[in-house]
Protein backbone atom coordinates (compact mmCIF):
# COMPACT_ATOMS: atom_id res chain seq x y z
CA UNK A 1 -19.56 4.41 49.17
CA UNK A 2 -22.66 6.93 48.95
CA UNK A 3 -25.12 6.76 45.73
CA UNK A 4 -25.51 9.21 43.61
CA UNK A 5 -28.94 10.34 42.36
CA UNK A 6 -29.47 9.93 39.30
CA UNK A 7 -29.88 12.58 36.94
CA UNK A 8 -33.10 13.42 34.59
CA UNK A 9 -37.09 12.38 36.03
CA UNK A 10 -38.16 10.08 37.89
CA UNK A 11 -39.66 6.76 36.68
CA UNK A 12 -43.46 6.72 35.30
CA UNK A 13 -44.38 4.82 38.23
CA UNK A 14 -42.94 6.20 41.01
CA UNK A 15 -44.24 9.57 39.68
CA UNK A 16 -48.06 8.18 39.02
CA UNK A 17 -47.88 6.46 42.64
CA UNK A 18 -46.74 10.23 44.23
CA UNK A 19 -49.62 11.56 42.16
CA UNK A 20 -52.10 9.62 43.82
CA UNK A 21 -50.58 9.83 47.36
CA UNK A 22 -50.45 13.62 47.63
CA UNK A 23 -54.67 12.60 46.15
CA UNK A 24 -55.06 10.22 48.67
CA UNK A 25 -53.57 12.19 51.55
CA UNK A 26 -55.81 15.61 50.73
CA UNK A 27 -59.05 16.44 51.79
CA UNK A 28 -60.31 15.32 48.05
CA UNK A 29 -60.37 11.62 49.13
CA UNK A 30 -62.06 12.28 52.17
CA UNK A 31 -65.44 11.03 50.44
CA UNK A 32 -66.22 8.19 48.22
CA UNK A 33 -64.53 8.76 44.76
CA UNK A 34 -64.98 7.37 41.45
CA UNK A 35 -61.47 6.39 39.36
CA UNK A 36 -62.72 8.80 37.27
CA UNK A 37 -62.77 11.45 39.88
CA UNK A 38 -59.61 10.33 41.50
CA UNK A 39 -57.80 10.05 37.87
CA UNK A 40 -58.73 13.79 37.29
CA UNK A 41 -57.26 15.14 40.33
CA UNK A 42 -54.43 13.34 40.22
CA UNK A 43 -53.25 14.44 36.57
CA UNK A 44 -52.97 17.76 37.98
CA UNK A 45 -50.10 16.50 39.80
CA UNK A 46 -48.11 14.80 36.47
CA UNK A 47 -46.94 16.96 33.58
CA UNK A 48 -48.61 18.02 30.61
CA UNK A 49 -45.67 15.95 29.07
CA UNK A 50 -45.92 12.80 30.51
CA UNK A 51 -48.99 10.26 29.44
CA UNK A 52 -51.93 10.92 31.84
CA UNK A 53 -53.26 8.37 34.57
CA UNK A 54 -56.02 6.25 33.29
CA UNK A 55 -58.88 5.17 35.21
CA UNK A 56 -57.68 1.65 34.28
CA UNK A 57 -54.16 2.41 35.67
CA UNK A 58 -55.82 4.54 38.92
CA UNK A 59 -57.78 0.79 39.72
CA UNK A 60 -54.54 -1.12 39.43
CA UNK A 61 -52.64 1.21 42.04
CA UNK A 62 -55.54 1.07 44.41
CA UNK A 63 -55.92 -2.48 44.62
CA UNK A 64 -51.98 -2.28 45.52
CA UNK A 65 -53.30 0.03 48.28
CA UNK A 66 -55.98 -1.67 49.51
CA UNK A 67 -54.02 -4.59 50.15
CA UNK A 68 -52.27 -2.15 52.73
CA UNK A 69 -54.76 -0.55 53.86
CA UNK A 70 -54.86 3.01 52.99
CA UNK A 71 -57.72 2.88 51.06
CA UNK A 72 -60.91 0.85 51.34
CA UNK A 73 -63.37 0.26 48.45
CA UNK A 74 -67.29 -0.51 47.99
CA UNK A 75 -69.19 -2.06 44.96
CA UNK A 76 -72.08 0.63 44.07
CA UNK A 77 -73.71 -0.41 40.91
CA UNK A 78 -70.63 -1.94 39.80
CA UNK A 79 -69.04 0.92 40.01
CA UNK A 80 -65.86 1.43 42.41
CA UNK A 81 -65.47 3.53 45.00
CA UNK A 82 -62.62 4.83 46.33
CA UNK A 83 -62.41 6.10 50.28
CA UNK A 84 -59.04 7.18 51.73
CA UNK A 85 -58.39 5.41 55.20
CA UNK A 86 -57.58 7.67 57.93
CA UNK A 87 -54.39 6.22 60.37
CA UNK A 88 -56.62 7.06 63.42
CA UNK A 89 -59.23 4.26 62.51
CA UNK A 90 -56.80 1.73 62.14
């Protein structure tokens, strides 16, 4: 038996965490971002309907990346920033 896609959008978080991968596969993340920087770009990608990413909710996802990899993360001033990892330096 095949599924059948549901109709209607997809859920908040799998549309936050495509946000921030189309972000973190661009050029953008190419340098050390802020969240702040990071949350900006990546609303561009999310409806004017929907409830924007937060720089509190852009930290949480990271952290999830981190833990594999595709992002690494410094302490400057305690402030985070965000670098995207590239799969040839792994």
């Amino acid at each position: 038996m095949t599924k059948l896609k549901k109709s209607g959008p997809n859920k908040r978080s799998v549309v936050y965490r495509e946000a921030l991968d189309i972000v973190i596969n661009s050029y953008f993340m190419d340098d050390w971002c802020s969240a702040d920087e990071i949350a900006w770009e990546a609303n561009k990608h999310i409806s004017n309907h929907w409830t924007q990413l937060s720089t509190f909710s852009v930290c949480a996802i990271l952290r999830s990346y981190e833990k594999d990899e595709k992002v690494t993360v410094k302490n400057n001033k305690n402030r985070l920033r965000w670098l995207a990892v590239s799969p040839t330096l792994k």
